[in-house]
N, C-alpha and C. Protein backbone atom coordinates (compact mmCIF):
# COMPACT_ATOMS: atom_id res chain seq x y z
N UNK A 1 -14.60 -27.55 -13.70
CA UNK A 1 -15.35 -26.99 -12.59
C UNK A 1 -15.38 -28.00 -11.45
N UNK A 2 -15.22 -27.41 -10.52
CA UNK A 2 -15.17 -28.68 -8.98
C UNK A 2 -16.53 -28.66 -8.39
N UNK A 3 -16.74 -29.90 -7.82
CA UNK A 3 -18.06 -30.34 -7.41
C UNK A 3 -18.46 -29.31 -5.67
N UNK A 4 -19.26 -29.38 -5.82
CA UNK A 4 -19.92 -28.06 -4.53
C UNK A 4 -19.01 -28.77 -3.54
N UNK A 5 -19.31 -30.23 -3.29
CA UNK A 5 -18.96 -30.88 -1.85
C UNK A 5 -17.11 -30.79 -2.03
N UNK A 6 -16.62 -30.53 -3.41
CA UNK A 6 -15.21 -30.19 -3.17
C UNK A 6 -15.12 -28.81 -2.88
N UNK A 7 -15.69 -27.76 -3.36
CA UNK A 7 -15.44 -26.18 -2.96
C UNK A 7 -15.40 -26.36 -1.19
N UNK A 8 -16.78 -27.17 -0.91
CA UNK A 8 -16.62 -26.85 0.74
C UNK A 8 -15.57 -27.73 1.55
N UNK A 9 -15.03 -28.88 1.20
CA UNK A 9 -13.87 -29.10 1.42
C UNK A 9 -13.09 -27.66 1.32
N UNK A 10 -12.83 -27.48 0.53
CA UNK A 10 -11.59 -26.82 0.37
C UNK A 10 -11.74 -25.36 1.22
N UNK A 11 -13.17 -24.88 1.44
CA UNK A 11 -13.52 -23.89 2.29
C UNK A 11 -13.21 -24.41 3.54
N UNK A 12 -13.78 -25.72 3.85
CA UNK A 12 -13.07 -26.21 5.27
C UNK A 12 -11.89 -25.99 6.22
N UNK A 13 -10.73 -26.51 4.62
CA UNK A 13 -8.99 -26.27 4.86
C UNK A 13 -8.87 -24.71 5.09
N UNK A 14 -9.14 -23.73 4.05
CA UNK A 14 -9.11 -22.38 4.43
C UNK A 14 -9.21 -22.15 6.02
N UNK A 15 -10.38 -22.57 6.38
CA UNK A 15 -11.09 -22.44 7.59
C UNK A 15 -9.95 -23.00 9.08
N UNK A 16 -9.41 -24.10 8.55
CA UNK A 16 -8.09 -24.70 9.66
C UNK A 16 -7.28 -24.08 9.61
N UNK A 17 -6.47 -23.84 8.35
CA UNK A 17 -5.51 -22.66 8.19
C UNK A 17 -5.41 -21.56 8.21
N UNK A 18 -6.63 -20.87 8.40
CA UNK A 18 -6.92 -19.12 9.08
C UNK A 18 -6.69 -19.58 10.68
N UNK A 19 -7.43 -20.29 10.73
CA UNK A 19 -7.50 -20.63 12.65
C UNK A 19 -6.19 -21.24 13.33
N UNK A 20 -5.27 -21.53 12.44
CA UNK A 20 -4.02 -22.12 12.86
C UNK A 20 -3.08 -20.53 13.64
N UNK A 21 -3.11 -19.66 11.84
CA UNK A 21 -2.74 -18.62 12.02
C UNK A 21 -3.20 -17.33 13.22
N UNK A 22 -4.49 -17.51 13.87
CA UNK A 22 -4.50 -17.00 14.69
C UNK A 22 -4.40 -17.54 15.84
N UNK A 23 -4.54 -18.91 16.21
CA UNK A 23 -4.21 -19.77 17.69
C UNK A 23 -2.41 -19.61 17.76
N UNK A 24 -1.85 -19.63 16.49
CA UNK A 24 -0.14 -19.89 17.15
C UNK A 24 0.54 -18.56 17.86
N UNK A 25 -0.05 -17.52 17.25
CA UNK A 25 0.40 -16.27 18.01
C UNK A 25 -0.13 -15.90 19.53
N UNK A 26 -1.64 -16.54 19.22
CA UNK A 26 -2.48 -16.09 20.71
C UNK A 26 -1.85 -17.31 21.74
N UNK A 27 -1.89 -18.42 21.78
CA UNK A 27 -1.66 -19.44 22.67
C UNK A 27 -0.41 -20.25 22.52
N UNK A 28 0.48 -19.55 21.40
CA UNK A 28 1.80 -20.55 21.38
C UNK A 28 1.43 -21.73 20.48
N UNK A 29 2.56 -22.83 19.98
CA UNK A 29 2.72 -23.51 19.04
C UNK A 29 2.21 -24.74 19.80
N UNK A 30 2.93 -24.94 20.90
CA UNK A 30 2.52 -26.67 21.44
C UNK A 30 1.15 -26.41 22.13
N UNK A 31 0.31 -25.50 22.35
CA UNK A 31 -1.24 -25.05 22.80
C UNK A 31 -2.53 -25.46 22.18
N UNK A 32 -1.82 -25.27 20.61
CA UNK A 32 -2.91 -25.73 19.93
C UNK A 32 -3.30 -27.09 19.09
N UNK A 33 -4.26 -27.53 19.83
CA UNK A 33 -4.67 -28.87 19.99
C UNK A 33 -5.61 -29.45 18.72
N UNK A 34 -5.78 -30.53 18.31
CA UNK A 34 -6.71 -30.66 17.43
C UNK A 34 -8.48 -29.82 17.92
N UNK A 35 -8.42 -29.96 19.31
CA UNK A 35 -9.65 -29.67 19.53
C UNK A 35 -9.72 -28.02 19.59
N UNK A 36 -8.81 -27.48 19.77
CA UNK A 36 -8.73 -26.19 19.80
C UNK A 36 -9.30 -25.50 18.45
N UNK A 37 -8.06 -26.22 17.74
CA UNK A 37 -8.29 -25.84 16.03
C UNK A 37 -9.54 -26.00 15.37
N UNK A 38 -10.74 -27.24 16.28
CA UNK A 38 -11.85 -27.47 15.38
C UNK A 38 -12.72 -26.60 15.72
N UNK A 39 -12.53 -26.12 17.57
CA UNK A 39 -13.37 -25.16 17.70
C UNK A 39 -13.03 -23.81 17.35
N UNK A 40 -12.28 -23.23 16.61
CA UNK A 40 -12.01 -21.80 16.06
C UNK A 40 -12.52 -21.54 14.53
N UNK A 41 -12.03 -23.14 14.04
CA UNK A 41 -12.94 -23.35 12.44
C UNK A 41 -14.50 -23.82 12.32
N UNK A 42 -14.89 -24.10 13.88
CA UNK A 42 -16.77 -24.19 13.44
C UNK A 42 -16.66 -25.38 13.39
N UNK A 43 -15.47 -26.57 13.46
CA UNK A 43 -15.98 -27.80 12.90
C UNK A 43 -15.62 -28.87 13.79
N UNK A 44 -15.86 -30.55 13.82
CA UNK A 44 -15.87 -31.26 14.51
C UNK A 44 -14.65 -31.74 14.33
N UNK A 45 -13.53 -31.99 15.56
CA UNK A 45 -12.34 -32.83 15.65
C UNK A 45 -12.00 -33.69 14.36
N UNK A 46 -12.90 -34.74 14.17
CA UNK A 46 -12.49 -35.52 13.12
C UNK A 46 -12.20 -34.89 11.65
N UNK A 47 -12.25 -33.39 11.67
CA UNK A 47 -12.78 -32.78 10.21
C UNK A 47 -11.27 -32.37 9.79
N UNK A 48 -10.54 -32.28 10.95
CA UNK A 48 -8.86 -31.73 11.24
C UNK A 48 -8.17 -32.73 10.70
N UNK A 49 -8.44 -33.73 10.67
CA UNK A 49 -7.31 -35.42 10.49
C UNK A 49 -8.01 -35.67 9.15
N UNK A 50 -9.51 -35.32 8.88
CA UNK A 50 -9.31 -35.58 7.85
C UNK A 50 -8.77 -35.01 6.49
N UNK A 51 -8.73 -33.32 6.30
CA UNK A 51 -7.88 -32.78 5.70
C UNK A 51 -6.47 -32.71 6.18
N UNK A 52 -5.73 -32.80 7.27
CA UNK A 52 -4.35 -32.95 7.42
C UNK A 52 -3.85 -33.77 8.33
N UNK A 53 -3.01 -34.71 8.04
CA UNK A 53 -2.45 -36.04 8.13
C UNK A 53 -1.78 -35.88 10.22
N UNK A 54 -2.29 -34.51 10.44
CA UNK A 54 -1.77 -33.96 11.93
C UNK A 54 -2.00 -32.68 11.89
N UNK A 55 -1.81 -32.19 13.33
CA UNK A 55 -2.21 -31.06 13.72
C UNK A 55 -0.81 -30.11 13.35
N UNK A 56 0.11 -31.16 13.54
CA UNK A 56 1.44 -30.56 13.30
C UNK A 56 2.00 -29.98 11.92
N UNK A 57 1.19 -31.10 10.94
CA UNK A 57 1.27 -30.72 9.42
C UNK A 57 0.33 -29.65 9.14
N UNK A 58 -0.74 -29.60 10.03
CA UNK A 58 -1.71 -28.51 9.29
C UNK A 58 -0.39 -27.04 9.87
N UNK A 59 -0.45 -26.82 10.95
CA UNK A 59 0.29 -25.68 11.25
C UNK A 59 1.39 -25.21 10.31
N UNK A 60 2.18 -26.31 9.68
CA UNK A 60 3.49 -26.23 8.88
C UNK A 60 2.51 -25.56 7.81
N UNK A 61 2.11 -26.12 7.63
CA UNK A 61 1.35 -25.58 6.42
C UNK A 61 0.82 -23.87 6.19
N UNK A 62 0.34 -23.98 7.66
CA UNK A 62 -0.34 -22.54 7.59
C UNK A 62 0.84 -21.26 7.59
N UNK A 63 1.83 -21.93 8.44
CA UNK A 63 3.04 -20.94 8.56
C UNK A 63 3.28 -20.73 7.55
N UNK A 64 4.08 -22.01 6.96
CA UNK A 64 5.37 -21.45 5.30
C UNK A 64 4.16 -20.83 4.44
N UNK A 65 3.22 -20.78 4.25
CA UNK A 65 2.22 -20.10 3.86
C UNK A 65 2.12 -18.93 4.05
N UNK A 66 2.02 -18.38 5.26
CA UNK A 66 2.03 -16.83 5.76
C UNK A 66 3.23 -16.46 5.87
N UNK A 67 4.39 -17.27 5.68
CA UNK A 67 5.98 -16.88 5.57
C UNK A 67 6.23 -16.67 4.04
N UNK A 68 5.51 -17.13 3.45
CA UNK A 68 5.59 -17.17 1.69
C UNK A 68 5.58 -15.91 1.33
N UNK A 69 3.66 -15.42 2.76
CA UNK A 69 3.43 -13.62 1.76
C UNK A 69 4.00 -12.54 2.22
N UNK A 70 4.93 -13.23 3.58
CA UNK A 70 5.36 -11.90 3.88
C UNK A 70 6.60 -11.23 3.28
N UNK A 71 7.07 -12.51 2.98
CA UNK A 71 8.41 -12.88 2.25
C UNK A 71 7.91 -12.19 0.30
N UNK A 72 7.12 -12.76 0.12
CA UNK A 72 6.56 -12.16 -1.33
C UNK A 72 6.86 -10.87 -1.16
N UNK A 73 6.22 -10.23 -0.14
CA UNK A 73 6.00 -8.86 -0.29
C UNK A 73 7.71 -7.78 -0.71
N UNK A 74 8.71 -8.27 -0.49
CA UNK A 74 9.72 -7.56 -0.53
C UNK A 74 9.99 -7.79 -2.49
N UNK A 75 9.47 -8.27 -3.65
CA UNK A 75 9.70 -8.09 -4.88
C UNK A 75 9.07 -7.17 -5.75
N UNK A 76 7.96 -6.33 -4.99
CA UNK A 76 7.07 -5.11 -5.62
C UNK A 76 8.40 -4.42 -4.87
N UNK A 77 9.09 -4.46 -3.62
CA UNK A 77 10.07 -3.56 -2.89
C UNK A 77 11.31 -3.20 -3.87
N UNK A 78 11.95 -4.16 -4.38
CA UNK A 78 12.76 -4.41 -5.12
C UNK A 78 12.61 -4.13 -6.41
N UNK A 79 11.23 -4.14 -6.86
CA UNK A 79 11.08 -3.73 -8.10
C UNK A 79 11.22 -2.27 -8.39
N UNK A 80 10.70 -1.34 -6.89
CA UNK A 80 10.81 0.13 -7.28
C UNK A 80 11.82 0.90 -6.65
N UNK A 81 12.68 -0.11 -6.19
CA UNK A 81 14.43 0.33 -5.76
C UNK A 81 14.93 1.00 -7.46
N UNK A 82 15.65 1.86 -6.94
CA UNK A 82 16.48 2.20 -8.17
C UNK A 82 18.15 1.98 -7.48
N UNK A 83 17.83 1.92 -6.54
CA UNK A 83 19.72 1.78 -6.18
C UNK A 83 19.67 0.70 -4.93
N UNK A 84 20.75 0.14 -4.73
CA UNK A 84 21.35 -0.74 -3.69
C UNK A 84 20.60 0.54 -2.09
N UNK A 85 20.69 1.31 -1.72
CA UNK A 85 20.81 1.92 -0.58
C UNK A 85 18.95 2.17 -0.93
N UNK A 86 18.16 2.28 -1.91
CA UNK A 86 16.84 2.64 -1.56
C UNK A 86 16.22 1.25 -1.53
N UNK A 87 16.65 -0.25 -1.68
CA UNK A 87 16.30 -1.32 -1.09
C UNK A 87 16.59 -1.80 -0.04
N UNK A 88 17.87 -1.18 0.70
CA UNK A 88 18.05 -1.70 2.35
C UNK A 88 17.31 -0.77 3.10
N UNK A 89 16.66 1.07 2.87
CA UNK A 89 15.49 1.42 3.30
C UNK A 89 14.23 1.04 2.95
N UNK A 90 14.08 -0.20 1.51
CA UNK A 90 12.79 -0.27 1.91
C UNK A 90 12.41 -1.68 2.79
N UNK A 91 13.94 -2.53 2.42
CA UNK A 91 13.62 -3.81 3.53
C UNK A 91 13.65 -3.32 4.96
N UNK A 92 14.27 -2.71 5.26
CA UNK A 92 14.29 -2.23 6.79
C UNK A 92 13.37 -1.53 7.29
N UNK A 93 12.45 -0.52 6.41
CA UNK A 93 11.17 -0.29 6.45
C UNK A 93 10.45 -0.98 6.32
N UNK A 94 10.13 -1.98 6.03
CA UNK A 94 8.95 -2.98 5.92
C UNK A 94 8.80 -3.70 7.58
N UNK A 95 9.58 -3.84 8.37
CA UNK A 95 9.89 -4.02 9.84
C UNK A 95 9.22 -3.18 10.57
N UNK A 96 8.95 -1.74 10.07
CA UNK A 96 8.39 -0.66 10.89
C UNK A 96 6.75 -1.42 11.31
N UNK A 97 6.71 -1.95 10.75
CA UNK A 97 4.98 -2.54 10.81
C UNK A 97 4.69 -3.42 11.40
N UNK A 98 5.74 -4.11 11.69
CA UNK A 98 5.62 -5.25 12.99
C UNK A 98 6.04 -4.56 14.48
N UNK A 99 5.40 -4.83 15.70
CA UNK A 99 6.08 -4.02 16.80
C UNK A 99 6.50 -5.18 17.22
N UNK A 100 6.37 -6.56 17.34
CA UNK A 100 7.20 -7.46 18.17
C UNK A 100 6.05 -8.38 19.25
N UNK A 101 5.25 -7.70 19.25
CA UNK A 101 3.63 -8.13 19.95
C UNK A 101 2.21 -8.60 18.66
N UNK A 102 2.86 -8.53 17.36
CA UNK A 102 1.74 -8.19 16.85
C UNK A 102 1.18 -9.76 16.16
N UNK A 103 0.32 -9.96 15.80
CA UNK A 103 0.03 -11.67 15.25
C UNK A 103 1.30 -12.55 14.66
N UNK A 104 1.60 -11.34 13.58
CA UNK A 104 3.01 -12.05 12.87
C UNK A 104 4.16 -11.97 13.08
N UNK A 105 4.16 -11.10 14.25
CA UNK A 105 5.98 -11.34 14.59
C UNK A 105 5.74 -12.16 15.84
N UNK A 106 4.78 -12.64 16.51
CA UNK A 106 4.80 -13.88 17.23
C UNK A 106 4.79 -15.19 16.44
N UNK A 107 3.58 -15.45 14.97
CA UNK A 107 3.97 -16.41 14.39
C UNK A 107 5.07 -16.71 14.43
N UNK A 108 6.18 -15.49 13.55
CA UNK A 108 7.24 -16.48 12.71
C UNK A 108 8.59 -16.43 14.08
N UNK A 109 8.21 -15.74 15.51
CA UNK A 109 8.85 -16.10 16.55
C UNK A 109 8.68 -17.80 17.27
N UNK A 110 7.11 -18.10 17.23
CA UNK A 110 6.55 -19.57 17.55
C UNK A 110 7.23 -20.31 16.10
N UNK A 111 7.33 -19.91 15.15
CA UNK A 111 7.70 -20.91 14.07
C UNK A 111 9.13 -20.92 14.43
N UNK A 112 10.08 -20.06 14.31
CA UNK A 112 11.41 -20.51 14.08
C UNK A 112 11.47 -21.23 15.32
N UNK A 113 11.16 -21.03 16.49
CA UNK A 113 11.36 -21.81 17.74
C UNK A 113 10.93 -23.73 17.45
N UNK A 114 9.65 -24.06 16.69
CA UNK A 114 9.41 -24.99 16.75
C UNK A 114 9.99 -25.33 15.33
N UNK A 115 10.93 -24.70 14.90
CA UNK A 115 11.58 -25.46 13.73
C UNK A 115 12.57 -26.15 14.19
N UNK A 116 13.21 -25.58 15.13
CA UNK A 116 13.97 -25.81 15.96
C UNK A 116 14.05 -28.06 16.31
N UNK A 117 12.50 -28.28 16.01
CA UNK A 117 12.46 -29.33 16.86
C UNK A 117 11.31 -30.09 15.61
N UNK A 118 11.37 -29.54 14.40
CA UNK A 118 10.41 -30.19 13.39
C UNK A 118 11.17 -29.56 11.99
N UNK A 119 11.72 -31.26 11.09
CA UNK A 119 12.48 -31.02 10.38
C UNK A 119 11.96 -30.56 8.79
N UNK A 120 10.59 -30.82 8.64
CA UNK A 120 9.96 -30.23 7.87
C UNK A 120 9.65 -28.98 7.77
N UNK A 121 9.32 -28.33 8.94
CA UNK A 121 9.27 -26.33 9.06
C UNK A 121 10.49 -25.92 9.09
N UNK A 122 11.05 -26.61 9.11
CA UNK A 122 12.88 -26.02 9.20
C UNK A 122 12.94 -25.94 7.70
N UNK A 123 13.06 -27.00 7.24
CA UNK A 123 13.12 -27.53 5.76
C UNK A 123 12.78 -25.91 4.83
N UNK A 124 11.26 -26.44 5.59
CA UNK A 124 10.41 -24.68 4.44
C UNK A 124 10.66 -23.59 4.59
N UNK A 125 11.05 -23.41 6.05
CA UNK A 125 11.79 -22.27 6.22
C UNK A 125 12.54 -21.76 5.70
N UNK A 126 13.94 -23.02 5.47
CA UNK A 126 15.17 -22.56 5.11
C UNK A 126 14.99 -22.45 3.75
N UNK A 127 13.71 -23.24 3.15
CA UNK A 127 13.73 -22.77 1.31
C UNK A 127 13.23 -21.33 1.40
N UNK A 128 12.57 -20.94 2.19
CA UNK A 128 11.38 -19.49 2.02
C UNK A 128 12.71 -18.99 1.61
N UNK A 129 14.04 -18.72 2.69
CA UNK A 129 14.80 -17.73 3.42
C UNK A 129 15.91 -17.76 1.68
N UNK A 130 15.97 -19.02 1.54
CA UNK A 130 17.15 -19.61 0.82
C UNK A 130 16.59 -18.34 -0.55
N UNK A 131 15.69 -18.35 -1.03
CA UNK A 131 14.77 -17.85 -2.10
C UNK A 131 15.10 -16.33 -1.67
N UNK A 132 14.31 -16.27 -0.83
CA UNK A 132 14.54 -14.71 -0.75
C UNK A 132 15.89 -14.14 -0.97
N UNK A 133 17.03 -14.68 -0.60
CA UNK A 133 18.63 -14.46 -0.38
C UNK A 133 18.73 -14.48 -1.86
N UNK A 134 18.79 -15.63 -2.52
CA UNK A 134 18.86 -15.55 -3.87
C UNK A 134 18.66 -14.74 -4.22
N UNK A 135 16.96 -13.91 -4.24
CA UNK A 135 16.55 -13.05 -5.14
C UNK A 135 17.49 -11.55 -5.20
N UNK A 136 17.48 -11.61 -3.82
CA UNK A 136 17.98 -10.60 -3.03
C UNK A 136 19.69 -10.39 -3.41
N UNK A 137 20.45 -11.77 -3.88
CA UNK A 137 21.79 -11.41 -4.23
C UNK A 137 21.99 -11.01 -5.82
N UNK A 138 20.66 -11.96 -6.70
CA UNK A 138 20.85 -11.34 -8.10
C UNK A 138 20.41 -9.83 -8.16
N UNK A 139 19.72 -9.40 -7.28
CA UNK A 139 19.31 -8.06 -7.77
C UNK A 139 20.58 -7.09 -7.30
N UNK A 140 20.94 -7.64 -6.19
CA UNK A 140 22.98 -6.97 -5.83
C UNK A 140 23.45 -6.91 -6.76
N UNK A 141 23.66 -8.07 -7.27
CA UNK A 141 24.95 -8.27 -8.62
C UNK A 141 24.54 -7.68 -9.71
N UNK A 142 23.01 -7.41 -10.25
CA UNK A 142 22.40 -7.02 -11.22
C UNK A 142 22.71 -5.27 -10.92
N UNK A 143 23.23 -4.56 -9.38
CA UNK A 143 22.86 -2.99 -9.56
C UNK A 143 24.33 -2.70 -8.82
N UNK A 144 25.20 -4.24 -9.19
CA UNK A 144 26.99 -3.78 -8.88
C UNK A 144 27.38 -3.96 -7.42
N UNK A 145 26.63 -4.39 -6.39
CA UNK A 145 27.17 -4.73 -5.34
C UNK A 145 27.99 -5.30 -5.10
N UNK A 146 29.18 -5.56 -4.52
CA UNK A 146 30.23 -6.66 -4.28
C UNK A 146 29.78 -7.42 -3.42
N UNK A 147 30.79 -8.60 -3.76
CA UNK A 147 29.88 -9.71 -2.71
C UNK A 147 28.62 -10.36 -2.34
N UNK A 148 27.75 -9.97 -3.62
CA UNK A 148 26.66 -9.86 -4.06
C UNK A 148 25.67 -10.93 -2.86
N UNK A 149 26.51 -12.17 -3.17
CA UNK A 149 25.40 -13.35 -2.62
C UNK A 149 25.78 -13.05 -1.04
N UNK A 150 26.84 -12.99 -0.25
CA UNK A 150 27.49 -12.54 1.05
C UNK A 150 26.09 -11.57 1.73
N UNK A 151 26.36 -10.46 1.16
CA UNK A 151 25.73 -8.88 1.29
C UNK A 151 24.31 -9.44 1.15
N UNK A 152 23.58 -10.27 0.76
CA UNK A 152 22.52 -10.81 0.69
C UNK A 152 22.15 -11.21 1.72
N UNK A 153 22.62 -12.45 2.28
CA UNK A 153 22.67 -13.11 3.37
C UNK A 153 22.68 -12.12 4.67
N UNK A 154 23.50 -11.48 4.33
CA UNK A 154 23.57 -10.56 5.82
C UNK A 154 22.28 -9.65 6.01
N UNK A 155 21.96 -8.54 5.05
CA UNK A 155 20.66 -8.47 5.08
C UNK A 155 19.69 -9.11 5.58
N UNK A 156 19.38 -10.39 4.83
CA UNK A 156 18.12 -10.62 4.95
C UNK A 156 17.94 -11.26 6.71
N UNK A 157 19.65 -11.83 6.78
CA UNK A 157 19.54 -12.23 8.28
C UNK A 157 19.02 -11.10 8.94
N UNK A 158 19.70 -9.64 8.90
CA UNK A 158 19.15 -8.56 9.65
C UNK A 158 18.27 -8.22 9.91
N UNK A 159 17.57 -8.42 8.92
CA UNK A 159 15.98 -7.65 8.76
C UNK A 159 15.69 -8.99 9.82
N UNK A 160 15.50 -10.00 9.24
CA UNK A 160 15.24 -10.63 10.05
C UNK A 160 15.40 -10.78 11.82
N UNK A 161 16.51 -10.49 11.96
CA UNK A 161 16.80 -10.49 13.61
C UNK A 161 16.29 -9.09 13.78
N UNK A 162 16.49 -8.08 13.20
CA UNK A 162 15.16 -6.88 13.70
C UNK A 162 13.83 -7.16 14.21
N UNK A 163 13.48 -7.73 13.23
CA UNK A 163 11.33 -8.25 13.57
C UNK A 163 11.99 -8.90 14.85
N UNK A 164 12.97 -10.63 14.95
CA UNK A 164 12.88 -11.06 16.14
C UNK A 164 13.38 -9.93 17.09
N UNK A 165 14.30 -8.94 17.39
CA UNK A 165 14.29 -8.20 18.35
C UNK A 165 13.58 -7.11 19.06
N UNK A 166 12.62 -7.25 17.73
CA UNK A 166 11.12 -6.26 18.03
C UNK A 166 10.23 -6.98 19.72
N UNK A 167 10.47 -7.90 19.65
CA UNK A 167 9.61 -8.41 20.84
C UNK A 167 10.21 -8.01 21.87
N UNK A 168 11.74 -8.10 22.43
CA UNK A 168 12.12 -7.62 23.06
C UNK A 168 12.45 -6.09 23.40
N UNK A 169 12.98 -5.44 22.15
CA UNK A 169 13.11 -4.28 22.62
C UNK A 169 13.30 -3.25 20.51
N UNK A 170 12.80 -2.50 21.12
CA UNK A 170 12.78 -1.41 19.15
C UNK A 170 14.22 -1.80 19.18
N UNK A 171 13.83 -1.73 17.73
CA UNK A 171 15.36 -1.71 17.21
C UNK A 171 15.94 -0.44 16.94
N UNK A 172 17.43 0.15 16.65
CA UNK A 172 17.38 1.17 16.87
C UNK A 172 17.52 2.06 15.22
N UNK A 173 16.91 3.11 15.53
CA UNK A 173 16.84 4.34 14.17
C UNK A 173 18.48 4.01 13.25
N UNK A 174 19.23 3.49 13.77
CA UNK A 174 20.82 3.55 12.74
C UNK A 174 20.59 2.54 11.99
N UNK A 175 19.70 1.69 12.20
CA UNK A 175 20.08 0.30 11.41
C UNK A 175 20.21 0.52 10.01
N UNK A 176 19.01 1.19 9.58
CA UNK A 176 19.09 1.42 7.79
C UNK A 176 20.64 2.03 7.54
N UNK A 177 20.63 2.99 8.17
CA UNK A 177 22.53 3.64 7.77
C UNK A 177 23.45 3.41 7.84
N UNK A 178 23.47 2.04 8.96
CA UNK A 178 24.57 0.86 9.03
C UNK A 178 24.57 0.01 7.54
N UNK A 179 23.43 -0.16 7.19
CA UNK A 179 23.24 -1.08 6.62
C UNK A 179 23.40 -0.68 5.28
N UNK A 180 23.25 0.85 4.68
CA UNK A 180 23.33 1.23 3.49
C UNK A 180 24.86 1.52 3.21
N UNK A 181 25.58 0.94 4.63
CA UNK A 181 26.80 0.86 4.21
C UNK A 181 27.55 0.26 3.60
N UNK A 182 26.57 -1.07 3.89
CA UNK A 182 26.82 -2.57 3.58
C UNK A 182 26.92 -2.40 1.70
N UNK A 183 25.91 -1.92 1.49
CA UNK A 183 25.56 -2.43 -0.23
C UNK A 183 26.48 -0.97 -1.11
N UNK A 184 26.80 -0.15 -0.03
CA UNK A 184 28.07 0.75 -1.15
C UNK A 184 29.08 0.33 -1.50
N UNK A 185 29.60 -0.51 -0.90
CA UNK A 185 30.71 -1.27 -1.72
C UNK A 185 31.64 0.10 -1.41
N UNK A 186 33.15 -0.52 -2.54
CA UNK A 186 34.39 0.31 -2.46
C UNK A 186 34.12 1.86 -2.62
N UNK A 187 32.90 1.82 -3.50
CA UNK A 187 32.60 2.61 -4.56
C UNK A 187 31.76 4.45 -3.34
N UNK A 188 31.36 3.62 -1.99
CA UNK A 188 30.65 4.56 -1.00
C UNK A 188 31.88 5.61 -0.34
């Protein structure tokens, strides 16, 4: 059992890392300041450095974190696929829910941008992405796709550049049927 003054620590961190997640979408990545962050969590400047070693590490943190569940969410998807073509409608459906304005498709727009320039969010990134691809090529090869790990990659890039092209402009209604072209193989 953990001591009270550790629960509220650890309620603290919660408290930086909810407030990370909503300052990076509202004000951008280089905006949010230690002082910003203490005033959204209720708490005093020094309370930020002392659970994370920077303002920069707390953010990494909060991202690959909220990149973890969004990323999670596609293995309940996968689990109730029965074929290659009803998992590229349900990854490509899962996009319908972001418009491109919304908290999280600005996060992981402010994140990939400042990965760009921080080799640790790059790092987590590229494991989140690396993972997902994996999962995403054994379950190909597991339901006969060719090119299993290839056809993976391309996907998940897609889906992906969908959400990022959501900010700019909808993506368009063909994508899933382009794409269920992808995983028919010789065999479509």
């Amino acid at each position: 059992m953990s001591s009270p003054a550790a629960a509220r620590g650890e309620a603290v961190r919660r408290r930086l890392l909810a407030a990370a997640l909503e300052l990076v979408p509202e004000r951008g990545w280089p905006a949010v300041s230690t002082r910003v962050l203490a005033e959204r969590a209720g708490v005093t400047p020094s309370v930020v450095h002392y659970h994370f070693a920077s303002v920069q590490a707390l953010l990494v943190e909060a991202v690959l974190e909220a990149m973890r569940g969004v990323v999670g969410e596609f293995e309940p998807m996968l689990e109730r696929a029965r074929t290659p073509e009803e998992a590229v409608d349900a990854m490509t459906g899962s996009v319908e829910q972001y418009t491109g304005a919304d908290p999280m498709s600005l996060l992981f727009i402010e994140a990939y941008l400042a990965a760009t320039r921080d080799e640790a969010l790059r790092r987590g990134i590229a494991e989140i992405l690396d993972g997902l691809r994996t999962r995403l090529a054994g379950w190909f090869r597991d339901h006969g796709v060719p090119d299993a790990d290839a056809t993976a990659a391309v996907l998940a890039a897609t889906v992906d550049g969908l959400l990022l092209h959501r900010a700019l402009s909808p993506a368009p209604a063909t994508s899933a049927a382009v794409l269920r072209r992808l995983v028919r193989g010789v065999a479509g």
